[in-house]
Protein backbone atom coordinates (compact mmCIF):
# COMPACT_ATOMS: atom_id res chain seq x y z
CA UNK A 1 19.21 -10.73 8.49
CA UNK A 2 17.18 -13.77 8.03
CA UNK A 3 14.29 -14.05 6.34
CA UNK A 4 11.12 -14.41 8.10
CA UNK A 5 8.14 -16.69 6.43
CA UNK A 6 5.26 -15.28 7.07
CA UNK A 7 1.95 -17.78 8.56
CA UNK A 8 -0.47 -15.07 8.86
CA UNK A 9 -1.09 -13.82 12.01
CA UNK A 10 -4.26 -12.97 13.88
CA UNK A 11 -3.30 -11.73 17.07
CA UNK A 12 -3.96 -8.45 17.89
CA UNK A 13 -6.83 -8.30 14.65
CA UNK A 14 -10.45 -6.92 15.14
CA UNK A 15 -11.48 -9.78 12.40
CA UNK A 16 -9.64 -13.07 12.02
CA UNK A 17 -8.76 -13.00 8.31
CA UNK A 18 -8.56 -16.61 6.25
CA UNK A 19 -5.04 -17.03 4.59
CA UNK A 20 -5.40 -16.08 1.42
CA UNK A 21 -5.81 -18.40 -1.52
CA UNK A 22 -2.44 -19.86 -2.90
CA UNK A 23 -2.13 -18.70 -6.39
CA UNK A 24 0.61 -20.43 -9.20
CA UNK A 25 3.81 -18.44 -8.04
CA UNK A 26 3.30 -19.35 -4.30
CA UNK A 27 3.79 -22.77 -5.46
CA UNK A 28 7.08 -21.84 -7.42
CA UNK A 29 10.65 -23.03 -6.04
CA UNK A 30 12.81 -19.88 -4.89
CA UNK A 31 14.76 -19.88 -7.75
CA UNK A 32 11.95 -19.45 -10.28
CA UNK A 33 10.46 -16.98 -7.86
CA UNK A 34 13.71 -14.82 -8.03
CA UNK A 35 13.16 -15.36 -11.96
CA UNK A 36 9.43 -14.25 -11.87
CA UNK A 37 10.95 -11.22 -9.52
CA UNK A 38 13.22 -10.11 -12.40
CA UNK A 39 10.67 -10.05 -15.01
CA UNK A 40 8.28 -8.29 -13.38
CA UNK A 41 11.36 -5.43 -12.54
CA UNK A 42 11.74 -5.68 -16.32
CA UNK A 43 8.51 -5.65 -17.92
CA UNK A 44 7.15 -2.16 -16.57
CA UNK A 45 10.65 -0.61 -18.39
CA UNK A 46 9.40 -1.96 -21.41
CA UNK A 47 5.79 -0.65 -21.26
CA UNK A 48 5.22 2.40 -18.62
CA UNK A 49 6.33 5.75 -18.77
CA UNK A 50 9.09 6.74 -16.48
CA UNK A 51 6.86 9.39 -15.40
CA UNK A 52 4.78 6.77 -13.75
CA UNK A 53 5.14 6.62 -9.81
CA UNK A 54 5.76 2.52 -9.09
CA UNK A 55 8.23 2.28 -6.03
CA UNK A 56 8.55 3.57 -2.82
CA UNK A 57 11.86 2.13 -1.51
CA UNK A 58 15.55 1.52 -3.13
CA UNK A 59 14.78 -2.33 -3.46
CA UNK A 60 12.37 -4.74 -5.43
CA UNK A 61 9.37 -5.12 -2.93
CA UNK A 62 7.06 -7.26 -4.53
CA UNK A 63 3.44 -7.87 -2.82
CA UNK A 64 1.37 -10.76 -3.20
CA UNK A 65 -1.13 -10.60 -0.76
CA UNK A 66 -2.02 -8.78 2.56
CA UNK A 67 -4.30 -9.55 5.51
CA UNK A 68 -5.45 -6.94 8.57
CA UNK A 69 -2.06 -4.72 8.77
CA UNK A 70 0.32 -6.79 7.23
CA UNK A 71 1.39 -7.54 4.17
CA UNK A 72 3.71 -10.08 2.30
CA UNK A 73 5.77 -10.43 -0.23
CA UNK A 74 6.79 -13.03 -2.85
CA UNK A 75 9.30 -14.63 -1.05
CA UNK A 76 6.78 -14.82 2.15
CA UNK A 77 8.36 -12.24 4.44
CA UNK A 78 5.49 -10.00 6.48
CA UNK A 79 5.63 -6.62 6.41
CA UNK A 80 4.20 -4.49 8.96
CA UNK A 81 2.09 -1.50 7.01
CA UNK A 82 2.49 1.56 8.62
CA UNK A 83 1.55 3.62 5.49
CA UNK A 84 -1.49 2.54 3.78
CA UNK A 85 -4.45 4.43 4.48
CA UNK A 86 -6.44 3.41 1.37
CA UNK A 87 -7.04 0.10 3.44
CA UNK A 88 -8.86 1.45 6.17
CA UNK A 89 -10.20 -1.47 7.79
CA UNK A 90 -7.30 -3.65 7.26
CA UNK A 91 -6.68 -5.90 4.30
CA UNK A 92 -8.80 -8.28 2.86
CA UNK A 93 -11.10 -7.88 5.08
CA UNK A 94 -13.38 -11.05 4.88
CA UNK A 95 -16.81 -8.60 5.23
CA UNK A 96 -15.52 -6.48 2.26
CA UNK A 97 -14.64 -8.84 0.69
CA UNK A 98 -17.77 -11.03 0.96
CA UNK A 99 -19.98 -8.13 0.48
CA UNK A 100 -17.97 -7.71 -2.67
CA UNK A 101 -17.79 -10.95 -3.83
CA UNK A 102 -22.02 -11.42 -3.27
CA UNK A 103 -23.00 -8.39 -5.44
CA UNK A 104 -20.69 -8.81 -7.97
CA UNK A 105 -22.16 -12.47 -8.42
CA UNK A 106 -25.72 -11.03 -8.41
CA UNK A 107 -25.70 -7.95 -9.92
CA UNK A 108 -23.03 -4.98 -11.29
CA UNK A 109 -24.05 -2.47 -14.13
CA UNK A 110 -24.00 1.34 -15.06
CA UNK A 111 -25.90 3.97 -12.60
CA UNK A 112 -29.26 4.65 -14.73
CA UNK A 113 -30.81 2.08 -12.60
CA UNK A 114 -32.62 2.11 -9.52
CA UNK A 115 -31.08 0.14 -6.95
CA UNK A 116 -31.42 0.25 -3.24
CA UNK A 117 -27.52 0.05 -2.75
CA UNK A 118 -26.97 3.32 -3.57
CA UNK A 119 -29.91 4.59 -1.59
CA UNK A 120 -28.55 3.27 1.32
CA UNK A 121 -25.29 4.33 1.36
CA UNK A 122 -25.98 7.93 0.46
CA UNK A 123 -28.38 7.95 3.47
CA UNK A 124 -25.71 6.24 5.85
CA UNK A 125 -23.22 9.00 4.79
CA UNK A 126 -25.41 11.68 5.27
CA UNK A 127 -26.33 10.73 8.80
CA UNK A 128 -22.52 10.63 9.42
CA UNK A 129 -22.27 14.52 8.18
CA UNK A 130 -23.29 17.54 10.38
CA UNK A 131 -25.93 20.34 9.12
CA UNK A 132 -27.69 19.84 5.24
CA UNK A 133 -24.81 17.68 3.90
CA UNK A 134 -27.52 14.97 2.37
CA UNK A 135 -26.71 15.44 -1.23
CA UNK A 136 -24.54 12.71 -3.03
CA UNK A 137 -23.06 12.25 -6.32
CA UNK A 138 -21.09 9.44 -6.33
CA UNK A 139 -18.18 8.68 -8.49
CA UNK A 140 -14.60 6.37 -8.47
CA UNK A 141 -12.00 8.42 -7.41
CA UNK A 142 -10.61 11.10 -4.81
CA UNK A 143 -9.73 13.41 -8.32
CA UNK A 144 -12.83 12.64 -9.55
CA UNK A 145 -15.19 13.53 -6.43
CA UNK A 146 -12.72 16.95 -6.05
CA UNK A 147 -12.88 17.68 -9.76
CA UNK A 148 -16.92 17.54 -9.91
CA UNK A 149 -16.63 19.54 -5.95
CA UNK A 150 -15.20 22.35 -8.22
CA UNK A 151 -17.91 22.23 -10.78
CA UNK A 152 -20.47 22.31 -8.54
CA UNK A 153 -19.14 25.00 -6.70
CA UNK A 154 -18.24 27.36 -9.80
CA UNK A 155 -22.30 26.88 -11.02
CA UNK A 156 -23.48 27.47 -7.28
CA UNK A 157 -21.60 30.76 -6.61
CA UNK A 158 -21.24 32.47 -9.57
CA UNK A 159 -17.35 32.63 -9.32
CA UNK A 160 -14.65 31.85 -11.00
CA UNK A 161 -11.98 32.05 -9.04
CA UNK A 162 -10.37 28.95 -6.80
CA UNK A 163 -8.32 29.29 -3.39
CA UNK A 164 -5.80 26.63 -2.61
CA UNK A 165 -3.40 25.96 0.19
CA UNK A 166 0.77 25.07 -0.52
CA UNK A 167 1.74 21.80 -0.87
CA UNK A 168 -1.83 20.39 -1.30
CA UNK A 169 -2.47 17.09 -3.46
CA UNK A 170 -6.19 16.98 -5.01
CA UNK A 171 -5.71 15.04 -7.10
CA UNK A 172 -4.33 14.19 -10.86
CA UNK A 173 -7.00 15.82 -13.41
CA UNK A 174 -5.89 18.78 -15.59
CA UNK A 175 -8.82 20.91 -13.57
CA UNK A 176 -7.18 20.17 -10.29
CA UNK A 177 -3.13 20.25 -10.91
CA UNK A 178 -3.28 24.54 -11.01
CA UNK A 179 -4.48 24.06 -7.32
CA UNK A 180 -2.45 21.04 -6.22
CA UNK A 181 0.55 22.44 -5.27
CA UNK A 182 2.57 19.14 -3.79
CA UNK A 183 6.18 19.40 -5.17
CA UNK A 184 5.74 15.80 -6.98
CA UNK A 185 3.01 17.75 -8.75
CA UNK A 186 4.77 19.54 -11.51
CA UNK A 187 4.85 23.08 -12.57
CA UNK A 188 0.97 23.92 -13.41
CA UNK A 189 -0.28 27.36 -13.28
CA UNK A 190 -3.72 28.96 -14.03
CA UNK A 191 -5.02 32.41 -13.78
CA UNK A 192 -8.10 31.15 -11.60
CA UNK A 193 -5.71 29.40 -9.29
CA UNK A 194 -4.45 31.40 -6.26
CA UNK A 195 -2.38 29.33 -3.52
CA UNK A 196 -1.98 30.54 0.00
CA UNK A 197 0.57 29.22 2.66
CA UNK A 198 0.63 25.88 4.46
CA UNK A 199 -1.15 26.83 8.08
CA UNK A 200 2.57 24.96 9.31
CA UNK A 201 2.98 26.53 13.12
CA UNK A 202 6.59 24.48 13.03
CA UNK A 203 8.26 25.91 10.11
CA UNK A 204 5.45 28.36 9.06
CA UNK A 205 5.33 31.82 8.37
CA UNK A 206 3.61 32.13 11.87
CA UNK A 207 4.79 30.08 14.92
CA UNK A 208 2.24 31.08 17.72
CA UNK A 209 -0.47 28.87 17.89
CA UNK A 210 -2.80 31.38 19.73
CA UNK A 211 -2.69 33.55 16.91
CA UNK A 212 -1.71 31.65 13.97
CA UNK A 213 -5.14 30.62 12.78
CA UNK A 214 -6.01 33.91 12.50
CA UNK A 215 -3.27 35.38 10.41
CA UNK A 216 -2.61 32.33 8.19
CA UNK A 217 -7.06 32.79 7.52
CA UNK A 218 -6.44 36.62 6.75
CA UNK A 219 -4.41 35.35 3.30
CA UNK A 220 -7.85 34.48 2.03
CA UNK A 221 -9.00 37.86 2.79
CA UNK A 222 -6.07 39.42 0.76
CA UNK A 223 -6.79 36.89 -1.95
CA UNK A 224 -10.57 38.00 -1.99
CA UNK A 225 -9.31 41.67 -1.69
CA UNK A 226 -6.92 41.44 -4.73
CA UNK A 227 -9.72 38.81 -7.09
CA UNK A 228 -12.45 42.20 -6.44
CA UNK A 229 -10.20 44.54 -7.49
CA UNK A 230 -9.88 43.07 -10.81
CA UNK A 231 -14.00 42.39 -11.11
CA UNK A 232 -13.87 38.77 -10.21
CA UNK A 233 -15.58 36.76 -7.67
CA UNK A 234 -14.05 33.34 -5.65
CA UNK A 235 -16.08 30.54 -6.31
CA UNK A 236 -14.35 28.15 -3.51
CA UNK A 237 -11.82 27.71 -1.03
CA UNK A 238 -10.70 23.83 -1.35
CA UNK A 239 -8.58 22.36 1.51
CA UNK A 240 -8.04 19.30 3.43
CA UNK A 241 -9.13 19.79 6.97
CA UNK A 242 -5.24 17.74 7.68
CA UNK A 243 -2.93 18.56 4.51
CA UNK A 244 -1.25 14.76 4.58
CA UNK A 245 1.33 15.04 1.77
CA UNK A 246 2.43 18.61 2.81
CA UNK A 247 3.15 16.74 5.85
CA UNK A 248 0.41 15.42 8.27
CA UNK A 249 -0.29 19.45 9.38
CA UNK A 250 -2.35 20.17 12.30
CA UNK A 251 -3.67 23.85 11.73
CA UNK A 252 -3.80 25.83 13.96
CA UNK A 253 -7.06 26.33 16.18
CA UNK A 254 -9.09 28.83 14.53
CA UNK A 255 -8.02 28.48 10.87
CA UNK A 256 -10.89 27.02 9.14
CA UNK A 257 -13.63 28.58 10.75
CA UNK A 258 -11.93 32.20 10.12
CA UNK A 259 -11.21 30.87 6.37
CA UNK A 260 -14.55 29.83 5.71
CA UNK A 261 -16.18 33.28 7.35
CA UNK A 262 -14.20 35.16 4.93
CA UNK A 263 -14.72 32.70 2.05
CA UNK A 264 -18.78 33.16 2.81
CA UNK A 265 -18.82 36.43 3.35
CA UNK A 266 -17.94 36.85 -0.21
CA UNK A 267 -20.32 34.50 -1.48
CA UNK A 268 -17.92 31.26 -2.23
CA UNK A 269 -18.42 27.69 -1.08
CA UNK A 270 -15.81 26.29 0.78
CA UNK A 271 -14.75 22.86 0.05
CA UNK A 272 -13.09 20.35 2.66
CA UNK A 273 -11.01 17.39 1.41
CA UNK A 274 -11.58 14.45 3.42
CA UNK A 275 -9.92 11.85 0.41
CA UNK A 276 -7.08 10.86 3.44
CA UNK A 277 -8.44 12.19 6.36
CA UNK A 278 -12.10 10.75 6.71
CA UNK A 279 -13.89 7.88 8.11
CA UNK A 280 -12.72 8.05 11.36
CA UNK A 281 -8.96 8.06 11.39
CA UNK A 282 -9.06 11.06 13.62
CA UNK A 283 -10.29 8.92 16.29
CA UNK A 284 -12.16 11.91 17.76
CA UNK A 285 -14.32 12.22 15.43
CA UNK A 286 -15.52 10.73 12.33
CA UNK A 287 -14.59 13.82 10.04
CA UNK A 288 -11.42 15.30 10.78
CA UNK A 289 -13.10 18.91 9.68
CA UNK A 290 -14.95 18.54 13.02
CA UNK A 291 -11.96 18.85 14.62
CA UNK A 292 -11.63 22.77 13.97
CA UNK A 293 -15.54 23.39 14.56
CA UNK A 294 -16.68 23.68 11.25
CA UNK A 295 -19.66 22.64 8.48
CA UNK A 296 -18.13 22.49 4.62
CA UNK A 297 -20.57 23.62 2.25
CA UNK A 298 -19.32 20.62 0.48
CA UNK A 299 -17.26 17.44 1.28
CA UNK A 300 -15.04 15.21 -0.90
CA UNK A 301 -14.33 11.62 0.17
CA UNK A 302 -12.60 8.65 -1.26
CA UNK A 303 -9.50 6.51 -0.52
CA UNK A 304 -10.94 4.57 2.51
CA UNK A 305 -14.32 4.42 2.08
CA UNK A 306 -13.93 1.23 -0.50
CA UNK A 307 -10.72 -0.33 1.39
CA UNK A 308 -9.02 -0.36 -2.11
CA UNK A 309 -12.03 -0.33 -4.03
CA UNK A 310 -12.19 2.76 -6.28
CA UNK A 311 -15.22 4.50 -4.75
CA UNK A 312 -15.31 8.25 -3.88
CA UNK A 313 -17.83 10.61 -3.76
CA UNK A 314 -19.21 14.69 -3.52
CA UNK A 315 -21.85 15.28 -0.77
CA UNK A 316 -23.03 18.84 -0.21
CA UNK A 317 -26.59 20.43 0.53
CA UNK A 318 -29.52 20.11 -1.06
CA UNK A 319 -29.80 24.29 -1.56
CA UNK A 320 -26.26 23.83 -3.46
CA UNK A 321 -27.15 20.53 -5.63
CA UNK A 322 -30.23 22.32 -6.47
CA UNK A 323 -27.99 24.92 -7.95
CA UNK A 324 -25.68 22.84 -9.60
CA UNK A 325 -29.32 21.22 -11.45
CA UNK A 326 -30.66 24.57 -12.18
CA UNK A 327 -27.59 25.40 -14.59
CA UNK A 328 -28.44 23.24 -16.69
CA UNK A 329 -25.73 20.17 -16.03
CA UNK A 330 -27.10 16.74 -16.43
CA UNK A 331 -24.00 14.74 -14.33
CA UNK A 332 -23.26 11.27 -15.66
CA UNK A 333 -20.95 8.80 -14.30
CA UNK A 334 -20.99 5.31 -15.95
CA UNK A 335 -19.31 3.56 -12.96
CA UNK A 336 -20.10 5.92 -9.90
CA UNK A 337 -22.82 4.22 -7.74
CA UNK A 338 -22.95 0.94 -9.51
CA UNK A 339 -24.07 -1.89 -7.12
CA UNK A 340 -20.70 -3.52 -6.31
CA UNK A 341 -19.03 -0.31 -5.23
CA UNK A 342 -21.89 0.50 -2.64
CA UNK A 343 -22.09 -2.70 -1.29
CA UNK A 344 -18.62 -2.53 -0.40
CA UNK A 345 -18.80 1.04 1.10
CA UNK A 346 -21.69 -0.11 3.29
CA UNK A 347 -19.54 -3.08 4.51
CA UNK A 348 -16.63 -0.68 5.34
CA UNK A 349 -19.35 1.44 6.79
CA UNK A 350 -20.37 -1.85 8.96
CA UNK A 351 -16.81 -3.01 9.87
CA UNK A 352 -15.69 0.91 11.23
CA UNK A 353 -18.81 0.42 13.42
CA UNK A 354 -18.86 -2.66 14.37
CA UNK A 355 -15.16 -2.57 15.00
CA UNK A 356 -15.08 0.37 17.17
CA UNK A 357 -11.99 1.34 14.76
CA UNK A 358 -11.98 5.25 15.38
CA UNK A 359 -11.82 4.38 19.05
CA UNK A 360 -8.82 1.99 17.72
CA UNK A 361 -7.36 5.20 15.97
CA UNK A 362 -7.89 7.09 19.21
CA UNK A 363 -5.87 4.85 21.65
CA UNK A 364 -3.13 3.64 19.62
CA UNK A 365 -2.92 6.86 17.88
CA UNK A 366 -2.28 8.90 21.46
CA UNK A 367 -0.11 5.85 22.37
CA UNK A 368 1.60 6.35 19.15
CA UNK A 369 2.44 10.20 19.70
CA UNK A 370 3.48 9.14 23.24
CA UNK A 371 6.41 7.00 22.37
CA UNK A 372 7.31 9.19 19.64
CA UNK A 373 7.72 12.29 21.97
CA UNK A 374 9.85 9.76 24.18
CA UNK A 375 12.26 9.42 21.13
CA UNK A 376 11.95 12.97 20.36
CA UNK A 377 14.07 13.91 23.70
CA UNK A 378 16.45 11.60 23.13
CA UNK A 379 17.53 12.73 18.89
CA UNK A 380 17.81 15.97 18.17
CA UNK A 381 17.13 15.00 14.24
CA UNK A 382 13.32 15.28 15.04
CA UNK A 383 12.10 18.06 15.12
CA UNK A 384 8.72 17.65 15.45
CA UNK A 385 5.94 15.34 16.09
CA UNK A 386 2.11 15.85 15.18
CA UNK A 387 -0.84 14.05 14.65
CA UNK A 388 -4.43 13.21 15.75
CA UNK A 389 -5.92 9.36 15.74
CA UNK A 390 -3.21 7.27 13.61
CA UNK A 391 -2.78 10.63 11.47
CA UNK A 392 0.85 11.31 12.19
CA UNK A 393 3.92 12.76 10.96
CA UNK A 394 7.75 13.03 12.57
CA UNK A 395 9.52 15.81 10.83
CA UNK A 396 12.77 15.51 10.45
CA UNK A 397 15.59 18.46 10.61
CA UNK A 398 19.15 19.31 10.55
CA UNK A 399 19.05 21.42 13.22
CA UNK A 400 16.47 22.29 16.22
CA UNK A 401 17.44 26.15 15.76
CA UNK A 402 17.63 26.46 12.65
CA UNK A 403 14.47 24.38 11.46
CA UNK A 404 16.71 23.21 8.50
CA UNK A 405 14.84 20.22 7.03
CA UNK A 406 16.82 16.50 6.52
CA UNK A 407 15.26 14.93 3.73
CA UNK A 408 18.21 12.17 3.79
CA UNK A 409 18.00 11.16 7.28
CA UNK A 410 14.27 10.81 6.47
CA UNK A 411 14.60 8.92 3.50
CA UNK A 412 17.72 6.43 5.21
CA UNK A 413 14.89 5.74 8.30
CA UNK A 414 12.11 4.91 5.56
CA UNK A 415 14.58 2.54 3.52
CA UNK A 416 15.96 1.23 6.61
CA UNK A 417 12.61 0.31 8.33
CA UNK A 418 11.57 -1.61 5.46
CA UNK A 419 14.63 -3.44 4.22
CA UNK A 420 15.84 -4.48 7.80
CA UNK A 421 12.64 -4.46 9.75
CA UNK A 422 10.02 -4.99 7.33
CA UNK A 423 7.97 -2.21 8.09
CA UNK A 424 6.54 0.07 5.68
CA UNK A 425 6.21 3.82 6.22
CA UNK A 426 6.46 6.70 3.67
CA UNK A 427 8.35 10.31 3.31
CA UNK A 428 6.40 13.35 2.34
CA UNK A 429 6.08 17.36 3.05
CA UNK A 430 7.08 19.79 1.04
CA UNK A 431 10.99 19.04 1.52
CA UNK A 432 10.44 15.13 1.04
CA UNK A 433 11.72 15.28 5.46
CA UNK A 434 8.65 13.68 7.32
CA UNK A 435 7.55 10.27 7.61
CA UNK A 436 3.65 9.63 7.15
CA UNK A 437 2.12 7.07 9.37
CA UNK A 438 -1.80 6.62 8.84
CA UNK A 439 -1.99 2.79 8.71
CA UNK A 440 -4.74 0.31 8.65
CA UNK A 441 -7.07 1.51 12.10
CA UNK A 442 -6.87 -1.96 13.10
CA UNK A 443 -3.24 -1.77 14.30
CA UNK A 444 -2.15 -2.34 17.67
CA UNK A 445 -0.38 -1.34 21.00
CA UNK A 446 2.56 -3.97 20.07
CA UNK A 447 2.55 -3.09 16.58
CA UNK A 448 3.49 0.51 18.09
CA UNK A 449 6.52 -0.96 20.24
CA UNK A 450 7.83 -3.14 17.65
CA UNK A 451 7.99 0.10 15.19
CA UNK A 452 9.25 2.16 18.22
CA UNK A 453 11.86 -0.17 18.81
CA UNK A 454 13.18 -0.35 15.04
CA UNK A 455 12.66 3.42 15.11
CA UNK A 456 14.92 4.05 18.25
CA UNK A 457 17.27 1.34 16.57
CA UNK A 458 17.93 2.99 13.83
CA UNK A 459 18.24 6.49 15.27
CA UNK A 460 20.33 5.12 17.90
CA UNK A 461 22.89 3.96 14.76
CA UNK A 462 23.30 7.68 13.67
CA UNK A 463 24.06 9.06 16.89
């Protein structure tokens, strides 16, 4: 297939993006390129652990710069980036990146200083959450923010004991692997931990969706039941609101506002995760936890909110924070709220507004699910399609009946769509068989047909 050079386009962006600056290996003959290629294959060998997740696909894919939802590679081809949810507002945005660039030049130090930055953005947040969520502690990563959530939650209830659902990810800390039970994971028990099932209404333990809320929500009850009987007392409930690397799951209607009654009701905190599923990808709504009806006694964000800046953050009451304070814990984070990381939050902040982008996430998203419920009739190997806003998986199964899941012909379509039609998507779910899409929420209509059309393409090839 030949190779396509990329000139950075702008059609179909919210923000006309500058090409980015030419650095010493654009300027490098192919051949030395291919050179520069091979050593950079090479040198991670030499000096990272093989534990250490670098690649996604079966080939070299090296990326040198990015702009809106594309990306490109050494050798200039553009890549269409259906997968990367960290860069919410598209890449390189040139208001991030300004606002960046401006503090950075003026001022960036350590959080024992007043600074109106950080004001700001707490108060921006806040105004974006429902009931008394006006509380912030700001720190620089999804684990992080989850890891202090936790904390807080243990000092404010009293309890010990933590509720998780299957195949969550929450994040990399020693505190949170017991209760992040994604397969890539590894093996981590503890005896606070206590995992209930995936609220799945596809290949769940429960299928119905007028009842399945319910009766997935009446684990926590048993979990509470059993964690009494042995004199001790939950402290949380922790979930994301749409578990993304189980598999982009929609719960069923009714799950978290039955989870949380039974999680109050014995005096724990529930905890919503909102790393990969906040700032308006949902399109609906600017929280996808507002989707099932519900207020979090505490909310953990990240990911988007610095569009690749590591920013994150904890916001809960002021009842619960007051708590937290009274135990005694004087919380510290060197780089969480320092000026440069605010500055660029509040610029995200700006650009989702300004932008319109969950209303983005809204239409293209339903567009999205559209022509993937066209394909859906026509091969049987998907099984099913979800999703809300650009929040969407396509599960992928050996059989219709049978609901046996096909992590090859999942991981063939992800290799394929890159290396043939340079576009980038991602596998996940607990059997490795669905393909994540939550891309930049500046994609567009024809982005959707050209990825529909390499979709159908390579489906078509199987049959």
């Amino acid at each position: 297939m030949a190779v396509k050079v990329a000139t950075c386009r702008t059609e179909g962006l919210k923000h006309e993006p500058p090409m980015p600056a030419l650095c010493e290996a654009d300027l490098l003959p192919p051949t030395k390129k291919r050179q520069k290629l091979e050593e950079t294959i090479k040198l991670p060998k030499q000096h990272f652990s093989k534990s250490l997740s670098r690649t996604s696909y079966n080939f070299p894919l090296k990326i040198v710069r990015a702009s809106g939802q594309y990306m490109y590679s050494e050798e200039g081809v553009e890549y269409l980036d259906m997968r990367n949810n960290v860069h919410h507002v598209g890449h390189s945005h040139p208001k991030v990146v300004d606002a960046c660039i401006k503090q950075m030049s003026l001022l960036n130090t350590n959080s024992r200083f007043l600074h109106d930055n950080i004001v700001k953005l707490a108060q921006r947040l806040a105004e974006s959450l429902p009931g008394d969520l006006s509380s912030c502690f700001f720190v620089n990563s999804g684990s992080e923010a989850n890891d202090l959530a936790i904390q807080i939650a243990e000092r404010a209830s009293s309890g010990t004991e933590i509720i998780a659902v299957n195949g969550a990810y929450h994040g990399h800390l020693k505190s949170l692997k017991a209760i992040t039970s994604h397969p890539l994971s590894g093996p981590d028990t503890a005896d606070y931990a206590h995992i209930i099932s995936l609220p799945d209404v596809y290949r769940g333990k429960y299928k119905n969706p007028s009842t399945a809320g319910k009766l997935y929500a009446n684990e926590l009850k048993e979990v509470i039941d059993q964690c009494h009987a042995k004199n001790k007392k939950v402290a949380a409930f922790i979930c994301e609101p749409i578990p993304c690397c189980a598999g982009q799951i929609i719960p069923p209607d009714g799950y978290l506002k039955a989870a949380f009654e039974h999680v109050r009701s014995a005096g724990g905190l529930c905890i919503v995760d909102e790393v990969q599923s906040g700032f308006g990808r949902v399109g609906s709504h600017f929280w996808a936890f507002e989707l099932q009806g519900v207020c979090p006694d505490i909310v953990t964000i990240g990911k988007p909110m610095g569009n690749g800046h590591p920013v994150a953050a904890v916001i809960t009451t002021k009842a619960i924070a007051e708590k937290f304070s009274a135990s005694g814990i004087e919380y510290f984070n060197t780089f969480g709220g320092n000026p440069v990381s605010m500055a660029v939050s509040l610029a995200v902040l700006d650009v989702i507004e300004q932008e319109n982008l969950p209303q983005n996430a809204l239409n293209v998203g339903t567009y999205l699910l559209d022509k993937l419920r066209v394909l859906q009739i026509h091969h049987q190997c998907i099984g099913d399609v979800r999703g809300v806003g650009l929040m969407v998986g396509i599960e992928f199964v050996k059989s219709r009946e049978a609901l046996e899941p096909d992590a090859d012909i999942a991981t063939e379509i992800k290799e394929r769509l890159a290396s043939e039609h340079h576009i980038l998507t991602l596998t996940d779910g607990l059997d490795d068989n669905v393909i994540k899409i939550k891309p930049p929420l500046c994609i567009t209509n024809e982005n959707v047909d050209h990825f529909i059309t390499c979709l159908d393409a390579i489906l078509s090839s199987f049959n």
